[in-house]
N, C-alpha and C. Protein backbone atom coordinates (compact mmCIF):
# COMPACT_ATOMS: atom_id res chain seq x y z
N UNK A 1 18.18 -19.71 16.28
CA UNK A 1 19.01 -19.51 17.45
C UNK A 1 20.45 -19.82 17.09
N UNK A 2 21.54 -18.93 17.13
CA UNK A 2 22.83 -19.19 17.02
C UNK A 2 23.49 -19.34 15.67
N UNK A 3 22.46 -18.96 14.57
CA UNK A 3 22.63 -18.69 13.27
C UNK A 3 23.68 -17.90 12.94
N UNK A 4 25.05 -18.67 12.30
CA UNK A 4 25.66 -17.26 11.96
C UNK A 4 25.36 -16.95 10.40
N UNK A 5 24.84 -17.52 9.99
CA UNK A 5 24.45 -17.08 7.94
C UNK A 5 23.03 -16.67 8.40
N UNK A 6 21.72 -16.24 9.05
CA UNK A 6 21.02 -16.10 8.50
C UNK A 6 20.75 -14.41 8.48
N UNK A 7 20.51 -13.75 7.46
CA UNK A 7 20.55 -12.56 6.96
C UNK A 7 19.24 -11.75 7.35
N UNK A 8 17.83 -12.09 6.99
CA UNK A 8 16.82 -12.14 6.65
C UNK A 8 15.70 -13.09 6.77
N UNK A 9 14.41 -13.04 7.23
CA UNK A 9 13.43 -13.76 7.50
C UNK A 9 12.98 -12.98 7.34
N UNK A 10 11.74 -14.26 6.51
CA UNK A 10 10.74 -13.60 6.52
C UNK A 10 9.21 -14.60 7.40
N UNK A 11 8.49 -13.70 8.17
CA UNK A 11 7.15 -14.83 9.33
C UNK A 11 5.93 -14.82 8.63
N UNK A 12 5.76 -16.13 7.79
CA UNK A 12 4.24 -16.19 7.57
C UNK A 12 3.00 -15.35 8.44
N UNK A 13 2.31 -14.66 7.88
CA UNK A 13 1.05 -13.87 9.25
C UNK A 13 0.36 -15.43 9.27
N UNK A 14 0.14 -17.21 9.12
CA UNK A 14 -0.01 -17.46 9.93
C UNK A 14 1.01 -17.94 11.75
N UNK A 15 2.17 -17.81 11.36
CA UNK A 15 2.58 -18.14 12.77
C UNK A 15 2.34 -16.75 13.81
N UNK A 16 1.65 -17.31 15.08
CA UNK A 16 0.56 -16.77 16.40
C UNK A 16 2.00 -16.10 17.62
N UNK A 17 2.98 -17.11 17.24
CA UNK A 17 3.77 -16.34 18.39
C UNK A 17 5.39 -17.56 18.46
N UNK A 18 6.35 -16.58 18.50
CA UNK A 18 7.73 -17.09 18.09
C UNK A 18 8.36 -17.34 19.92
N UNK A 19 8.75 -18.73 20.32
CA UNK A 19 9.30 -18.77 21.75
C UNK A 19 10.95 -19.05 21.60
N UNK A 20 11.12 -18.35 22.62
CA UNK A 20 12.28 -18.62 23.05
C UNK A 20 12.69 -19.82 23.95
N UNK A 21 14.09 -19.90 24.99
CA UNK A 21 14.08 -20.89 25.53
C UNK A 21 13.52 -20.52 26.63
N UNK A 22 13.04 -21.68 27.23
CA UNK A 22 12.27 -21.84 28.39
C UNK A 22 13.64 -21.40 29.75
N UNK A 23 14.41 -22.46 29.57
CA UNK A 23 15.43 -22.56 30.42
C UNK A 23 16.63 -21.17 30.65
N UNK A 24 16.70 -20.51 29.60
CA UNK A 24 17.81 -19.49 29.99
C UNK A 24 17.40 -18.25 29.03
N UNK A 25 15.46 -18.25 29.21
CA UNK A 25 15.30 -17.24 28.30
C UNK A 25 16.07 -15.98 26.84
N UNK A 26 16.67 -17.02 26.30
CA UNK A 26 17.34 -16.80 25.38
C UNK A 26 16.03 -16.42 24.09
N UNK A 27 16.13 -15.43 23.57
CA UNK A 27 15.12 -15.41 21.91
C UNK A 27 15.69 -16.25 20.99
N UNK A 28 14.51 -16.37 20.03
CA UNK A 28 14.58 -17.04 19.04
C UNK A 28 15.58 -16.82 18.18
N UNK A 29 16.30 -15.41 17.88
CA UNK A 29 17.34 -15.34 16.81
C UNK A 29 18.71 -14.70 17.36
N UNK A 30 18.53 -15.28 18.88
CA UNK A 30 19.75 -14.62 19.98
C UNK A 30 21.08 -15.57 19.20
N UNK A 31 22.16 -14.75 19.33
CA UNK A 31 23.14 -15.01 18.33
C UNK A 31 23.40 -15.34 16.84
N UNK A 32 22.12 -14.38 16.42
CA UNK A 32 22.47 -14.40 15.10
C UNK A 32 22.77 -13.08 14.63
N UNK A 33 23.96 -13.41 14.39
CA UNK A 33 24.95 -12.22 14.19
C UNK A 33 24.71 -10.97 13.16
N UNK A 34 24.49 -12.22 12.01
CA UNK A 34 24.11 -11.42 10.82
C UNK A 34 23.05 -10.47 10.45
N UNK A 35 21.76 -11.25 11.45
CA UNK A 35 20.30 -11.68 11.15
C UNK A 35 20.25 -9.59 11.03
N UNK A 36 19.96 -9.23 9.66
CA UNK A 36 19.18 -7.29 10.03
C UNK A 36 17.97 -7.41 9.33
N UNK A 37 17.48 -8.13 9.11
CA UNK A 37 15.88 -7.90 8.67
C UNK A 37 14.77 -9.04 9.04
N UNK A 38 13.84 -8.68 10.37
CA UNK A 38 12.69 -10.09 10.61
C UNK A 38 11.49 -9.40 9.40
N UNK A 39 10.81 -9.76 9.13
CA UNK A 39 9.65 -9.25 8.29
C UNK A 39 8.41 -10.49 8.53
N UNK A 40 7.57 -9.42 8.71
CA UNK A 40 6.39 -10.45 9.39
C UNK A 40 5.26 -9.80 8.12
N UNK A 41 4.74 -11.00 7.67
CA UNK A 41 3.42 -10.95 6.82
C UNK A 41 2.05 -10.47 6.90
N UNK A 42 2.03 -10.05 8.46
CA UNK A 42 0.85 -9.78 9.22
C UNK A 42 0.77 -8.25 9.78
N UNK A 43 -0.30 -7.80 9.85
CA UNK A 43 -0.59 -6.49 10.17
C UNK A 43 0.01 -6.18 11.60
N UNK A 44 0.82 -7.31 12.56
CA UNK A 44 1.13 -6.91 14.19
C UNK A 44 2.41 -7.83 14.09
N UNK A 45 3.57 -7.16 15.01
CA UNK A 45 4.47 -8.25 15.30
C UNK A 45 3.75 -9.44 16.13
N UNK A 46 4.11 -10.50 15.68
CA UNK A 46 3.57 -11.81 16.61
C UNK A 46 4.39 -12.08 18.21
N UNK A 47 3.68 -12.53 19.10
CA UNK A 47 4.27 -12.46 20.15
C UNK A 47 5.47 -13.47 20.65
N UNK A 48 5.95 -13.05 21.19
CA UNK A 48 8.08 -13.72 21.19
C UNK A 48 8.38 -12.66 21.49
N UNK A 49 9.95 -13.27 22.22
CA UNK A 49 11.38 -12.88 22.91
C UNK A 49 12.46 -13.37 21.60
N UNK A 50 12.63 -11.77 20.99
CA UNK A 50 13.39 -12.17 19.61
C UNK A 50 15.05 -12.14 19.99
N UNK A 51 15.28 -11.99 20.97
CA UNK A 51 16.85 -12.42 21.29
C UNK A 51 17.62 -10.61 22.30
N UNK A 52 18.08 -10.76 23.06
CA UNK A 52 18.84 -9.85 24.22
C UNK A 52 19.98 -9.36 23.22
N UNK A 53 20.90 -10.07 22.62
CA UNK A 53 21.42 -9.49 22.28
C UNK A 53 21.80 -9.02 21.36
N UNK A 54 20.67 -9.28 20.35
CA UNK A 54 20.75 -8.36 18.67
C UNK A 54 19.31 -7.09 18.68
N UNK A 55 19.52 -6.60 20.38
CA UNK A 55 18.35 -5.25 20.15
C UNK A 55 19.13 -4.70 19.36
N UNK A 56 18.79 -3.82 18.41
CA UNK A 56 19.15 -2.59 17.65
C UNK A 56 20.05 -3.30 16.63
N UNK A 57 20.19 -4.53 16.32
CA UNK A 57 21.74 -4.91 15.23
C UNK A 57 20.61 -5.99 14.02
N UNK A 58 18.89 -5.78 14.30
CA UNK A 58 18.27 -5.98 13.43
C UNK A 58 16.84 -5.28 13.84
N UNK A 59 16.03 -5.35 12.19
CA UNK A 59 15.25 -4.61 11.93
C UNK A 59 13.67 -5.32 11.74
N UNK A 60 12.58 -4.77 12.51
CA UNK A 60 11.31 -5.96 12.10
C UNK A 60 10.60 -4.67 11.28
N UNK A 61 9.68 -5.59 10.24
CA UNK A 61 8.99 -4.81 9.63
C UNK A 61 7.32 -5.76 9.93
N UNK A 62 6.67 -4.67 10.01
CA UNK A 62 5.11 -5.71 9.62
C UNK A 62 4.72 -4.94 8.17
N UNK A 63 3.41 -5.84 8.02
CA UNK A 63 3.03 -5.31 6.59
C UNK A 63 2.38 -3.61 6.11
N UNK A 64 2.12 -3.20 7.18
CA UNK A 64 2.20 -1.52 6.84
C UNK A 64 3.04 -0.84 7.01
N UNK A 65 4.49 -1.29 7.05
CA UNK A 65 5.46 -1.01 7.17
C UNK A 65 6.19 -0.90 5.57
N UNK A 66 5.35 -1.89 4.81
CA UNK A 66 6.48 -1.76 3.49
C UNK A 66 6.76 -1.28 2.97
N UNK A 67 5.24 -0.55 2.13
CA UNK A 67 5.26 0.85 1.45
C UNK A 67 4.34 2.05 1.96
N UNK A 68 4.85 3.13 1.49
CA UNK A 68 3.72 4.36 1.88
C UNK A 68 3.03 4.76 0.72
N UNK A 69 1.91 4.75 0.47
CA UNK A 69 0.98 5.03 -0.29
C UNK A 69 1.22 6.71 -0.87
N UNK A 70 1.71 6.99 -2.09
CA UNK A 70 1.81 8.39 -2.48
C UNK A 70 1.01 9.19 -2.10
N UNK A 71 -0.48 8.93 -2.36
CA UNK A 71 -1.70 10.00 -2.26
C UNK A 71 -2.84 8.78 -2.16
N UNK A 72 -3.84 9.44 -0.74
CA UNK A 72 -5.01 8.89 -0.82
C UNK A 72 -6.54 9.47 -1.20
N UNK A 73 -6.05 10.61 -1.79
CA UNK A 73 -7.12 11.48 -1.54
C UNK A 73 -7.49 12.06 -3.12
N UNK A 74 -8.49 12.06 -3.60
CA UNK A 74 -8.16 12.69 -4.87
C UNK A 74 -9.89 13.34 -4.85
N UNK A 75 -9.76 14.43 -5.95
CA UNK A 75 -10.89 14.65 -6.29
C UNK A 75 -11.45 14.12 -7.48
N UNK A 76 -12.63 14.30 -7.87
CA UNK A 76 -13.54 13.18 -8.66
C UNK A 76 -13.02 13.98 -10.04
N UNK A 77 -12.54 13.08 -11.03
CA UNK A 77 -12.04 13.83 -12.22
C UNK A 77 -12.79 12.62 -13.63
N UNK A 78 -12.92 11.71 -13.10
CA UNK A 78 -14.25 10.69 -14.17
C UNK A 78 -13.28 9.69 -14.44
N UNK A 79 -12.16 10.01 -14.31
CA UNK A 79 -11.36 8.77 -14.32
C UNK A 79 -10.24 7.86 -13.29
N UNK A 80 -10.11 6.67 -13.39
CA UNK A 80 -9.21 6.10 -12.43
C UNK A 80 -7.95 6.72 -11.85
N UNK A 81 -8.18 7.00 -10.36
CA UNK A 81 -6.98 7.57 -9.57
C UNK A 81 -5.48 6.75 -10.20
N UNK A 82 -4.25 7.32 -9.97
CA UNK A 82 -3.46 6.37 -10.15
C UNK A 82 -2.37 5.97 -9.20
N UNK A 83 -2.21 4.93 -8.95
CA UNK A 83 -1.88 4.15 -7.81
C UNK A 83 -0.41 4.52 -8.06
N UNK A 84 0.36 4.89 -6.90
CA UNK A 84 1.52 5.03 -6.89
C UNK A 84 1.87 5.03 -5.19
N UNK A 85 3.03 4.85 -5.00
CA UNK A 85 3.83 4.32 -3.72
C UNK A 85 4.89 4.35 -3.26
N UNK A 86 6.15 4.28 -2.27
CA UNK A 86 6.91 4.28 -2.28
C UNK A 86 7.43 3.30 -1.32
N UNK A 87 8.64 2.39 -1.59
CA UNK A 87 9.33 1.71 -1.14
C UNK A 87 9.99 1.40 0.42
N UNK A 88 9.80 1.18 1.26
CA UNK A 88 9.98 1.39 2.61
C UNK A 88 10.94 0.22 3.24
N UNK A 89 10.84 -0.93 2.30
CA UNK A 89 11.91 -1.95 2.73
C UNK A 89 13.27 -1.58 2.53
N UNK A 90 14.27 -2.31 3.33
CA UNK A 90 15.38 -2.05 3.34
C UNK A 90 15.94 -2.14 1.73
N UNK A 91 17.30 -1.85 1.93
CA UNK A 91 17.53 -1.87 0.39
C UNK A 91 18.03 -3.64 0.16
N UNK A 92 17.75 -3.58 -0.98
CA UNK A 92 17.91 -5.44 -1.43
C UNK A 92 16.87 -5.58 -1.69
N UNK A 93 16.00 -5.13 -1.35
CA UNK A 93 14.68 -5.55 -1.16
C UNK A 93 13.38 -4.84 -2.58
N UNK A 94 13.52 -5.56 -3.59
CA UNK A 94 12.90 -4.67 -4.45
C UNK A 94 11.57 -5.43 -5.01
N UNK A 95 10.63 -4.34 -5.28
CA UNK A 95 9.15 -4.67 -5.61
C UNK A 95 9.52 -5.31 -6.74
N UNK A 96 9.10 -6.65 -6.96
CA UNK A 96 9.05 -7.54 -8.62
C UNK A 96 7.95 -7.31 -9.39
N UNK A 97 6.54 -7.18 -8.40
CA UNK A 97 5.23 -7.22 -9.31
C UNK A 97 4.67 -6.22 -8.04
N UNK A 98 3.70 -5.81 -9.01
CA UNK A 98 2.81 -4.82 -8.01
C UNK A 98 2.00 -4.68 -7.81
N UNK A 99 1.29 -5.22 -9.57
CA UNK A 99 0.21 -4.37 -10.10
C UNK A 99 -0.80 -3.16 -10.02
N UNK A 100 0.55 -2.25 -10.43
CA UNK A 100 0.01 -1.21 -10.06
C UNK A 100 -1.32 -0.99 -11.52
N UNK A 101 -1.71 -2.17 -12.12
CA UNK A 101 -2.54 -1.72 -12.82
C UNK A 101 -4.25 -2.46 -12.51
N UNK A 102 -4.11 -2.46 -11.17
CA UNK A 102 -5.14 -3.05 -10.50
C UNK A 102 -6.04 -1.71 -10.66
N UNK A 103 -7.25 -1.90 -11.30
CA UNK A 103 -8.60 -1.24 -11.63
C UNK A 103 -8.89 -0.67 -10.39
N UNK A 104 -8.88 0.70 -10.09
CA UNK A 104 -9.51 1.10 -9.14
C UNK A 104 -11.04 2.02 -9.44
N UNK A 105 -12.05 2.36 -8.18
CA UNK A 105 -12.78 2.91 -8.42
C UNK A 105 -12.80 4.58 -8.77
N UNK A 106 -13.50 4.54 -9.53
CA UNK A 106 -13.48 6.13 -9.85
C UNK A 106 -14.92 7.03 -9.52
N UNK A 107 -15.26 6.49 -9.05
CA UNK A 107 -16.91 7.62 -8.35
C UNK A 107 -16.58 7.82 -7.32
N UNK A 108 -16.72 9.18 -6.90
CA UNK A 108 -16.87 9.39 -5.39
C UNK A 108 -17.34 8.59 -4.14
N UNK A 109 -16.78 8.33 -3.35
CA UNK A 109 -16.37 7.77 -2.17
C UNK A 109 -14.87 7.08 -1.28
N UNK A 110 -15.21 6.43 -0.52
CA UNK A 110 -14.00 6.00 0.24
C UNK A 110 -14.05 4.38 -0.17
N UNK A 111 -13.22 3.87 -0.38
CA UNK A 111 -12.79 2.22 -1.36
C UNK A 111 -11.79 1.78 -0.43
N UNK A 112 -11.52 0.79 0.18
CA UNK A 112 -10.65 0.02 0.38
C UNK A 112 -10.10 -1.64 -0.16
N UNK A 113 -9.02 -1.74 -1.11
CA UNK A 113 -8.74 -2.60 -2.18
C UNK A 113 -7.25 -3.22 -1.32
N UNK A 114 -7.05 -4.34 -1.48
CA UNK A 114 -6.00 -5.29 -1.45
C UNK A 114 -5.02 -5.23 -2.92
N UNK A 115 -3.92 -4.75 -2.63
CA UNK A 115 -3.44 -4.73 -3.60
C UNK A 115 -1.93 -6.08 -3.98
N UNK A 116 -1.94 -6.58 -4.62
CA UNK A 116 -0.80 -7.93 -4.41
C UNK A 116 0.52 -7.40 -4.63
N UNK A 117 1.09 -7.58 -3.79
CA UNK A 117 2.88 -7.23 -3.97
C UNK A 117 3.95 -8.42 -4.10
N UNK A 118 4.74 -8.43 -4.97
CA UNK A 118 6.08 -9.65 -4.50
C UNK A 118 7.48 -8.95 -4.59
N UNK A 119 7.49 -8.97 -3.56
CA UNK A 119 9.01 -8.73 -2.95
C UNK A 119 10.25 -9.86 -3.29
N UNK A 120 11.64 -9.15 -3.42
CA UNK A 120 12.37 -10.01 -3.89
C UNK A 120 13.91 -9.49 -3.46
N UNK A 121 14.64 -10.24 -2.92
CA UNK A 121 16.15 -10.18 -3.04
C UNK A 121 16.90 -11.23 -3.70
N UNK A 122 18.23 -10.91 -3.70
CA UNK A 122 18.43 -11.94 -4.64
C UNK A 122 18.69 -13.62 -4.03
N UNK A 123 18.52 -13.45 -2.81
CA UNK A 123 18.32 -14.69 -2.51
C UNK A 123 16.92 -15.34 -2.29
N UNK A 124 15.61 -14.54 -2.03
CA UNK A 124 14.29 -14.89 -1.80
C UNK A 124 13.13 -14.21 -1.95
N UNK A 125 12.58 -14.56 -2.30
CA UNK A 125 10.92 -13.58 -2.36
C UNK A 125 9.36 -13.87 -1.49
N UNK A 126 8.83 -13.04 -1.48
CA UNK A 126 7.70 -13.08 -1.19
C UNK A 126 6.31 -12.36 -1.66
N UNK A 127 5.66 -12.60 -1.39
CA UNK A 127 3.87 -11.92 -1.85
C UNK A 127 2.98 -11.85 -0.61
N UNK A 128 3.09 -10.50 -0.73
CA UNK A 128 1.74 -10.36 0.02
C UNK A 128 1.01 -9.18 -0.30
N UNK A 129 0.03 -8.88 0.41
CA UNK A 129 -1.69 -7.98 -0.20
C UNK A 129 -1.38 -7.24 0.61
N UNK A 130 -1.31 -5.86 0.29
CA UNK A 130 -1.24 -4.17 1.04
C UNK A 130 -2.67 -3.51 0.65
N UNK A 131 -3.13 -3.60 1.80
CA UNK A 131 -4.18 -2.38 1.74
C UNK A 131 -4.08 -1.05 1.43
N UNK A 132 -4.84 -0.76 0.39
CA UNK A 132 -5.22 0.50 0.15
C UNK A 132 -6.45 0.98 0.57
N UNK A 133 -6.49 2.42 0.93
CA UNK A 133 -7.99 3.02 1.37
C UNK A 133 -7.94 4.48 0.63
N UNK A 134 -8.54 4.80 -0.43
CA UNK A 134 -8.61 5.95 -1.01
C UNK A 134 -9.70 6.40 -0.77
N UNK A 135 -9.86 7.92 -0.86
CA UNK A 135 -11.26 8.49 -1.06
C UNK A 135 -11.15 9.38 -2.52
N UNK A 136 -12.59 9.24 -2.81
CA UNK A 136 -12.52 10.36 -3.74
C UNK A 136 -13.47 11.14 -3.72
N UNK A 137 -13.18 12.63 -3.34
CA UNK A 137 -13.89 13.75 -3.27
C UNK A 137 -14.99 14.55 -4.43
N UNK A 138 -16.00 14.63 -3.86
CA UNK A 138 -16.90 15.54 -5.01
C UNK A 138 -16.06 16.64 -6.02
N UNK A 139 -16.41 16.80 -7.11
CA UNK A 139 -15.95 17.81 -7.67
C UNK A 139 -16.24 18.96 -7.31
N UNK A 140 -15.69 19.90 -7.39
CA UNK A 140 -16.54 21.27 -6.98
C UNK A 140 -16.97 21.99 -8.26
N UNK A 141 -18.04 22.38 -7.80
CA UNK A 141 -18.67 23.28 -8.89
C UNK A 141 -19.24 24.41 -8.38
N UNK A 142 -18.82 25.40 -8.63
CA UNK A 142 -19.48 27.07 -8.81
C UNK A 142 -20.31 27.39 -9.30
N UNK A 143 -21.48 28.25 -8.64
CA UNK A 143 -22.51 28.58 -9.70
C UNK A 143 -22.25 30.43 -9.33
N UNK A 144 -22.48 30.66 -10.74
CA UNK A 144 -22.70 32.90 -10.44
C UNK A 144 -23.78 33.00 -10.94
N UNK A 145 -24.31 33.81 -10.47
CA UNK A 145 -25.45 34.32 -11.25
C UNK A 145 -25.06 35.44 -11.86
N UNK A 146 -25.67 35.57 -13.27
CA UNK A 146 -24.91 36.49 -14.31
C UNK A 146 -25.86 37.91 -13.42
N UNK A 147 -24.78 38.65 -13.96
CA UNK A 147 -25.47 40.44 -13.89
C UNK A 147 -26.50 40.65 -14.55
N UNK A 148 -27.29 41.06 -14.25
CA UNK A 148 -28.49 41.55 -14.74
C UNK A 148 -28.55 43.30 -14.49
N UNK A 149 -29.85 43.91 -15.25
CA UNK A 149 -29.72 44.93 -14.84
C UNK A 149 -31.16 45.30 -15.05
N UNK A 150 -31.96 46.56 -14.85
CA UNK A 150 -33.33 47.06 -15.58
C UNK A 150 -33.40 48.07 -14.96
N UNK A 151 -34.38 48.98 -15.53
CA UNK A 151 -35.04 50.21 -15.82
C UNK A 151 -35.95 50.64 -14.83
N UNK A 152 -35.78 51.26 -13.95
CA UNK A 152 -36.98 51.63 -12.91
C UNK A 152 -37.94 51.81 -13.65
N UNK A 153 -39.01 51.16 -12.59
CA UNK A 153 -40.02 50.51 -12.54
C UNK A 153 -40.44 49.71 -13.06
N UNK A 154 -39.65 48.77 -13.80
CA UNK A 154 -39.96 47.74 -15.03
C UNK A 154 -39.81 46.97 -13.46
N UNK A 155 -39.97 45.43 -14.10
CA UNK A 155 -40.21 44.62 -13.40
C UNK A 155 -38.93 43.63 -13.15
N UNK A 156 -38.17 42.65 -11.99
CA UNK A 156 -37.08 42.71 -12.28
C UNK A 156 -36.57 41.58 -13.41
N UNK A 157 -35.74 41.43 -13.91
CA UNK A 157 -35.33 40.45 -14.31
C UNK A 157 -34.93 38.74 -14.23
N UNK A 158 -34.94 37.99 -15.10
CA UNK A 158 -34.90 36.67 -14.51
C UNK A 158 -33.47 36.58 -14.16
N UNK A 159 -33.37 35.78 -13.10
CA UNK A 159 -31.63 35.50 -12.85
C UNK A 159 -31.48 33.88 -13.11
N UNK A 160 -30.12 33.93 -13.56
CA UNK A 160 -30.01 32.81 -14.24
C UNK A 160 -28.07 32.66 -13.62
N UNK A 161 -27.60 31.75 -13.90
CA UNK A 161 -26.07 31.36 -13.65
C UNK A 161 -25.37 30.85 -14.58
N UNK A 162 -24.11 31.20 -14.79
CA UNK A 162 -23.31 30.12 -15.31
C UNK A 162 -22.32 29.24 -14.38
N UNK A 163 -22.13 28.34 -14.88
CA UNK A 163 -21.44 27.08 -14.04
C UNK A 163 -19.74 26.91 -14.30
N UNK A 164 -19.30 26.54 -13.11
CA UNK A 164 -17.85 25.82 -13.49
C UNK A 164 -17.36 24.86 -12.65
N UNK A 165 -16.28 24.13 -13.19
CA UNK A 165 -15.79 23.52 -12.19
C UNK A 165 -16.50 21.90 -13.08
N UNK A 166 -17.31 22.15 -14.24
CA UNK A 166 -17.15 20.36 -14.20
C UNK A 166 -16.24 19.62 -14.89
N UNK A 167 -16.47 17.86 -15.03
CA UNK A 167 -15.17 17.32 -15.52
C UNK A 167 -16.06 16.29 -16.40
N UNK A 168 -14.86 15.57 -17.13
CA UNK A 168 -15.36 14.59 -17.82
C UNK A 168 -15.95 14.62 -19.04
N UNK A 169 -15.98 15.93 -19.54
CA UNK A 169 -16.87 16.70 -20.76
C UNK A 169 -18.09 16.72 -20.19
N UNK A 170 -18.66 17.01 -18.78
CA UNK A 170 -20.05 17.20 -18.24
C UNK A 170 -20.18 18.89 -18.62
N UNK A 171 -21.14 19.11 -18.74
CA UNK A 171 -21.71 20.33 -18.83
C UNK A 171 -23.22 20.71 -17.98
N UNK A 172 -23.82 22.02 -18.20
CA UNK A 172 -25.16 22.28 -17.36
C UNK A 172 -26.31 21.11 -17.85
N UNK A 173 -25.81 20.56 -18.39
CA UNK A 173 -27.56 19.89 -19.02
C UNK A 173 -27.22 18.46 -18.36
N UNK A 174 -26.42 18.16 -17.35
CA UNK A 174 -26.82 17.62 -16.51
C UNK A 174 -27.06 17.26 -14.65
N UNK A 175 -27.23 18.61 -14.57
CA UNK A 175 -27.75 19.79 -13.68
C UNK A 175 -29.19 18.75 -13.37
N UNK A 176 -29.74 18.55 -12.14
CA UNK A 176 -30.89 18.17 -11.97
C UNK A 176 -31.82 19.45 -11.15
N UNK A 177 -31.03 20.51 -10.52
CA UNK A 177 -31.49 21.54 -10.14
C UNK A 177 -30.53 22.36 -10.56
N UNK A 178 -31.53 23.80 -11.11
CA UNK A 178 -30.46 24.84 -11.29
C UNK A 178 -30.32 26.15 -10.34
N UNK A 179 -31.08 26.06 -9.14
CA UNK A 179 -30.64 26.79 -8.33
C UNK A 179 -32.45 27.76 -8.65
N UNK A 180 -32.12 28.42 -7.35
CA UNK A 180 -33.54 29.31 -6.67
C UNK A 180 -33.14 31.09 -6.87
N UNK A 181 -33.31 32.13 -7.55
CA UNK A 181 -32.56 32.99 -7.16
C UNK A 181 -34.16 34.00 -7.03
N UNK A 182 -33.84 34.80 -5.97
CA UNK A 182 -35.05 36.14 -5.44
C UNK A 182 -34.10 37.32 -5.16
N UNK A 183 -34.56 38.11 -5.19
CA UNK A 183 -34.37 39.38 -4.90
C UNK A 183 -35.56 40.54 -3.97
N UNK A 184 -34.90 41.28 -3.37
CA UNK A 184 -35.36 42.27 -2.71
C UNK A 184 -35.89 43.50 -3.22
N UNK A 185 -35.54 43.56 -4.61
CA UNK A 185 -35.41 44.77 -4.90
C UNK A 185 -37.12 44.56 -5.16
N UNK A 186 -37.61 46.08 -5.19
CA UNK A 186 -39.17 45.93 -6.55
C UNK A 186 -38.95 46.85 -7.32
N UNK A 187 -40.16 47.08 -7.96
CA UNK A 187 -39.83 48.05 -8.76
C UNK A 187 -40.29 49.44 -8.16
């Protein structure tokens, strides 16, 4: 309250709720002049009266606010998606650690991983865990059945396919079904 140096805060996600004054409902960072960045550690702003007269002359962030996740979606290629992101805090504000070399899953499905971040200006830092939720999609694979052809009244031919679409150096021989094919024709 009445801060004229403070720049930046940052709210532990444990504090439940920030008060103001009782007596002349004043917020918590009413006259702080400087104050353009609250940043809260927690997935919700916490509840408080952050001050009348610095609406719009500062900025709150919560924690899905920091970064935006490049891509969540990938298809199944046999190896680890790769984690990439982009920056959403104000400027000053730069990622120190990220690890963006946190092991993710690579088999098909949907994963949700905590990933550790530390944030830093040059006056202070912090760490905290950003959720990620990726999926990863089946590969697709094509089957044709090759052309065949025969000779009236012979009998018809076997049909058979070739495949595409796999990854990983997989090939047909690990196919657990290779498909049903009939025909109408007779002879």
């Amino acid at each position: 309250f009445n801060c004229s140096s403070l720049v930046d805060i940052v709210i532990p996600s444990t504090v439940t709720s920030i008060g103001g004054s009782d007596m002349s409902n004043l917020g918590a960072f009413e006259g702080c002049t400087l104050l353009r960045t609250v940043i809260f550690l927690s997935d919700k702003k916490v509840n408080g009266y952050f001050g009348y007269n610095n609406i719009g002359k500062f900025t709150t962030y919560v924690k899905s606010d920091f970064i935006s996740w490049d891509n969540n979606i990938f298809d199944y290629c046999g190896s680890e998606p790769t984690l990439s992101y982009t920056n959403n805090m104000p400027a000053g504000f730069k990622v120190t650690s990220d690890n963006k070399n946190t092991s993710l899953y690579k088999n098909v499905g949907t994963y949700t991983l905590y990933i550790p971040f530390t944030f830093a200006t040059d006056d202070m830092s912090f760490d905290v865990e950003i959720p990620y939720t990726y999926t990863i999609n089946p590969a697709r694979l094509t089957a044709k059945s090759k052309d065949a052809s025969r000779l009236y009244g012979d009998g018809n031919p076997e049909f058979t396919s070739t495949y595409t679409g796999f990854v990983n150096g997989d090939d047909a021989s690990v196919l657990t079904y290779n498909g049903n094919y009939s025909t109408t024709a007779t002879a």
